[in-house]
Protein backbone atom coordinates (compact mmCIF):
# COMPACT_ATOMS: atom_id res chain seq x y z
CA UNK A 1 -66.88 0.85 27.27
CA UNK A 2 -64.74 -1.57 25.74
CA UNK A 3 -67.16 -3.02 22.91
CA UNK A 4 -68.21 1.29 22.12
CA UNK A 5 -64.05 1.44 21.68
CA UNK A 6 -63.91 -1.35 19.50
CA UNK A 7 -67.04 -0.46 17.50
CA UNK A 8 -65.51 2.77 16.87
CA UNK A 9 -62.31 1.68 15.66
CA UNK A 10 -64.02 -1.08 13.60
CA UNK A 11 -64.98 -0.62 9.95
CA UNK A 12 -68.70 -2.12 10.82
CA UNK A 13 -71.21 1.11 10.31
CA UNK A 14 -73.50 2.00 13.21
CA UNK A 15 -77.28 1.25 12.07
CA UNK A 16 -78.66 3.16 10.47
CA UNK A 17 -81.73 5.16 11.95
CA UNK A 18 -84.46 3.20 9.48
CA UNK A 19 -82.69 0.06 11.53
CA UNK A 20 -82.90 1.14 14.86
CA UNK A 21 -86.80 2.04 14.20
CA UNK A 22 -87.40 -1.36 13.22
CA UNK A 23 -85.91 -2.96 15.59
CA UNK A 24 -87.25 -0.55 18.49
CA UNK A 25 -90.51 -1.25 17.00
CA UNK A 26 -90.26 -5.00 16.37
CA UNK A 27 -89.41 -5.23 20.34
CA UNK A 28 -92.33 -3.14 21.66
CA UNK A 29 -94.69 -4.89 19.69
CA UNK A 30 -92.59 -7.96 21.44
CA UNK A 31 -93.66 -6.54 25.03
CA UNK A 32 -97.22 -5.93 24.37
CA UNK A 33 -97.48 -9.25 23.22
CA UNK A 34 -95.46 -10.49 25.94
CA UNK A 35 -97.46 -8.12 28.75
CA UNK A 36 -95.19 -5.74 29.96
CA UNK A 37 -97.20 -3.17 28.69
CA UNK A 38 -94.70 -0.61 30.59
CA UNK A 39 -91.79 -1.46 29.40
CA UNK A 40 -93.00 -1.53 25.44
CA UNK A 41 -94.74 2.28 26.36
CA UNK A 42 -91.06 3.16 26.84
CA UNK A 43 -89.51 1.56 23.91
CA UNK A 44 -92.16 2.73 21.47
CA UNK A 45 -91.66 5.90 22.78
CA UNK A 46 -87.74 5.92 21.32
CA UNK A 47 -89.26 4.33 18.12
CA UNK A 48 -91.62 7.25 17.50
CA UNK A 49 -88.98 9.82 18.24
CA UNK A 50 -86.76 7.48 15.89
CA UNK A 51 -89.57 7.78 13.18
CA UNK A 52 -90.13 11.63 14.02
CA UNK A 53 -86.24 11.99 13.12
CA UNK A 54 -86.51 10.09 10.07
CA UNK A 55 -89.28 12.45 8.45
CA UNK A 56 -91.15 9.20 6.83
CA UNK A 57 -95.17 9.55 7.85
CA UNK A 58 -95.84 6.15 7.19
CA UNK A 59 -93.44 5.11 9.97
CA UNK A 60 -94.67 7.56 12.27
CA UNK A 61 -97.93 7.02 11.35
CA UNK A 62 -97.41 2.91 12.95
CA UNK A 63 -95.16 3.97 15.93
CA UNK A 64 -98.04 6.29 17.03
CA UNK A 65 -100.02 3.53 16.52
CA UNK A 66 -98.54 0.78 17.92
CA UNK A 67 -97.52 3.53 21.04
CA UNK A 68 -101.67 3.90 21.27
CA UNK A 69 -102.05 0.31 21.92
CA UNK A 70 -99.28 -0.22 24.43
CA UNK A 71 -100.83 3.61 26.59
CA UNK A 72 -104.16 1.80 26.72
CA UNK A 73 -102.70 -1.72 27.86
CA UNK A 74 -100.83 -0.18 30.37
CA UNK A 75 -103.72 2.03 31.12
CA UNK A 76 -102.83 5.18 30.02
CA UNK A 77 -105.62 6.27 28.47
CA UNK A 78 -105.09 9.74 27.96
CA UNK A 79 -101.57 9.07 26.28
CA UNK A 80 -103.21 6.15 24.11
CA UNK A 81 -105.88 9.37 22.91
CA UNK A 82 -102.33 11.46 21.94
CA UNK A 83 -100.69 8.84 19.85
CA UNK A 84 -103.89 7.51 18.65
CA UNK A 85 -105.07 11.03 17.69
CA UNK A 86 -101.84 11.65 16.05
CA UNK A 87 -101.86 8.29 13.61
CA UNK A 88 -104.75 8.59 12.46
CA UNK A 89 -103.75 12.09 11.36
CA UNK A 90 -101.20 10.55 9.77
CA UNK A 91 -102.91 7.65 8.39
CA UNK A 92 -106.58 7.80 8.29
CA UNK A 93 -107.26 4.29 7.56
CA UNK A 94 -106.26 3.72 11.69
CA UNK A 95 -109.39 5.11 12.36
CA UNK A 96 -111.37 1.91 11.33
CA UNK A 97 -108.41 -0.13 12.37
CA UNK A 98 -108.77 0.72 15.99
CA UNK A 99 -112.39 -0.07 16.30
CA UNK A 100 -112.05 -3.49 16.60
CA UNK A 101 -108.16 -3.86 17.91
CA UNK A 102 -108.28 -5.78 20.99
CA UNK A 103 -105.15 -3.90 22.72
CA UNK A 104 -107.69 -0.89 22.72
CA UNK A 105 -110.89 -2.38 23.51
CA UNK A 106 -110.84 -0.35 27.07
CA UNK A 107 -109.50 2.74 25.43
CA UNK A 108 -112.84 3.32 22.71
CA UNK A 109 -115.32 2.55 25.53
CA UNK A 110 -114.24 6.03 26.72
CA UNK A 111 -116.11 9.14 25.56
CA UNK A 112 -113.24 11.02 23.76
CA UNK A 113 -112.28 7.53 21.80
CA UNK A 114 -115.77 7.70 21.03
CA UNK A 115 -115.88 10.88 19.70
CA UNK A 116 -112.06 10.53 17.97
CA UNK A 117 -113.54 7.38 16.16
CA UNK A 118 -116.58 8.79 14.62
C-alpha cells in the first residue's frame, strides 16, 4: 500500500501498456521454458488481453501464439486449438510455424490440429 502511495505521488509514469505486454510476455515465455506450464497459461492470458487492449495484430497475433503453446504444455488442448486458431488468423505464417514447434507436438497429433493445419 505504501510503495502504490509513493508511486502515485512520484513523478515516475506507470508503464505504459506496450511495456506491461512485453514484460507479461517475456515472463510466460520464461515459465514454459522453465515448466510451469500453469502458471505461464495464466500470465499469457493477461498478455493477450494486454495486446487485445492495445489494438496492434501483430502483438496479438504472438500472445495467441505463445498462449497456444503454453494450453498444449499444460495440456489444454482445446484452449491451445482457441489461441492457436486465433493467431494464425491473425498471422498466417503461424500456420507453418506450428508444425514443427516442439511445445505443440501433442497438440497437432489431434484431429482438429490436423485439420486447422492443413
Amino acid at each position: 500500500m505504501r510503495r502504490a502511495i509513493e508511486l502515485d505521488e512520484s513523478d515516475s509514469p506507470l508503464p505504459s501498456d506496450h511495456e506491461l505486454w512485453a514484460a507479461h510476455d517475456a515472463l510466460g515465455i520464461s515459465l514454459i521454458m522453465r515448466k510451469k506450464y500453469r502458471d505461464a497459461v495464466g500470465i499469457l492470458m493477461k498478455s493477450r488481453d494486454l495486446a487485445e487492449r492495445i489494438g496492434d495484430d501483430s502483438l496479438l497475433a504472438s500472445a495467441e501464439y505463445n498462449l497456444a503453446c503454453a494450453s498444449s504444455r499444460a495440456g489444454k488442448f482445446k484452449d491451445a486449438y482457441v489461441a492457436l486458431k486465433a493467431s494464425i488468423a491473425l498471422d498466417s505464417t503461424n500456420k507453418e510455424k506450428a508444425k514443427s514447434d516442439s511445445d505443440l507436438e501433442k497438440a497437432v497429433e489431434r484431429q482438429e490440429f490436423k485439420e486447422l493445419l492443413k
